[in-house]
Protein backbone atom coordinates (compact mmCIF):
# COMPACT_ATOMS: atom_id res chain seq x y z
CA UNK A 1 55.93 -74.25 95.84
CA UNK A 2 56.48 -75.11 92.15
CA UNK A 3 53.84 -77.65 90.88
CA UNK A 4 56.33 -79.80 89.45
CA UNK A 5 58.35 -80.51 92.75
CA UNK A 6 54.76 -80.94 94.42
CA UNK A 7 53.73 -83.72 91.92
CA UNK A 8 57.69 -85.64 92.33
CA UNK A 9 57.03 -85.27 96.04
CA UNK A 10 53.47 -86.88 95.76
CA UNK A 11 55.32 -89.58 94.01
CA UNK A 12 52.98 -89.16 90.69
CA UNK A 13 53.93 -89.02 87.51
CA UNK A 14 52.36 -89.05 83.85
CA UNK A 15 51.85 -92.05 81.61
CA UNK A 16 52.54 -92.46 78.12
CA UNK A 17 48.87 -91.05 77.95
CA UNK A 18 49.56 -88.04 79.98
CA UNK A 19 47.65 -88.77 82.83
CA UNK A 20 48.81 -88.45 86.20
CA UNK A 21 49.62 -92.11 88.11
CA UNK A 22 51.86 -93.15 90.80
CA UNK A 23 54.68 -95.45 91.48
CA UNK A 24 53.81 -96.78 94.56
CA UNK A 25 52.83 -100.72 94.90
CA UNK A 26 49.10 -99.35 96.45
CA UNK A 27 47.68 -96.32 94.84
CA UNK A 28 46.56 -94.09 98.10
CA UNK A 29 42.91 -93.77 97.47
CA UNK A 30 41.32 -93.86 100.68
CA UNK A 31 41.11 -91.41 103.85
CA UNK A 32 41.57 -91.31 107.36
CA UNK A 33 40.53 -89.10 109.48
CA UNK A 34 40.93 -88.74 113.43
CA UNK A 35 40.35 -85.82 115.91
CA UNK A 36 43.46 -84.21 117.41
CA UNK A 37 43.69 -80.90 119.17
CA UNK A 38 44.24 -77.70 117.49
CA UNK A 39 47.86 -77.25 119.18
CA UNK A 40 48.86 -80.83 118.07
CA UNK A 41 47.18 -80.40 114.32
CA UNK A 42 49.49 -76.96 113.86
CA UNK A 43 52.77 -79.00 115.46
CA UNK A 44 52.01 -81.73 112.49
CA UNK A 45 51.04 -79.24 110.03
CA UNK A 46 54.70 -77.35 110.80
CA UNK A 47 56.56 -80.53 109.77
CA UNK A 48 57.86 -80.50 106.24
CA UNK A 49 55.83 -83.20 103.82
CA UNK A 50 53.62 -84.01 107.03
CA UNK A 51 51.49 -86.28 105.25
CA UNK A 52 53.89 -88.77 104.23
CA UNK A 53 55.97 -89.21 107.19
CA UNK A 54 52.50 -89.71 109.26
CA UNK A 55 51.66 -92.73 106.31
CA UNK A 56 55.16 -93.95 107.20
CA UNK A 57 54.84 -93.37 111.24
CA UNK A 58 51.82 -95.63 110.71
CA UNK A 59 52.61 -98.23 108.44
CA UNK A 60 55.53 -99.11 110.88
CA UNK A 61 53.45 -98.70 113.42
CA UNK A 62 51.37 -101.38 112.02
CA UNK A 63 54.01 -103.49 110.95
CA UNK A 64 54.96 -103.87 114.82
CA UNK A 65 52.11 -104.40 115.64
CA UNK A 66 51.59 -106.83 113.08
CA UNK A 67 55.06 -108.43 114.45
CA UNK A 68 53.94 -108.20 117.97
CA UNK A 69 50.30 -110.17 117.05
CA UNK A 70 52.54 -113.43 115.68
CA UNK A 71 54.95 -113.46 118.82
CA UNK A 72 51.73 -113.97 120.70
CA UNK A 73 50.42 -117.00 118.70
């Protein structure tokens, strides 16, 4: 894959001081790591941009969930 279509994907982009930043409201800094099975891992792994549908699988995930939490109280 060409770098430059990597980087756009990643959502990063140079400054006016040539370093590399990103556009999204919360810079993704941190890690998260869980244990799946190797059949499941390669099924993930075959999806195209894997890592940023899973980020969106989870953030709605969390946003019901979040949703769900203040229908309780």
């Amino acid at each position: 894959m060409n770098t430059f279509i990597a980087i756009v994907k990643m959502n990063l982009y140079k400054d006016e001081s040539g370093k590399f930043t990103t556009n999204r409201d919360e810079p993704l800094t941190a890690n998260l790591n869980i244990r799946v099975s190797p059949s499941m891992r390669d099924k993930v792994k075959a999806i195209p941009n894997y890592p940023e549908k899973l980020r969106e699988v989870i953030q709605q995930w969390l946003e019901n969930l979040d949703s769900t939490e203040q229908d309780e109280s």
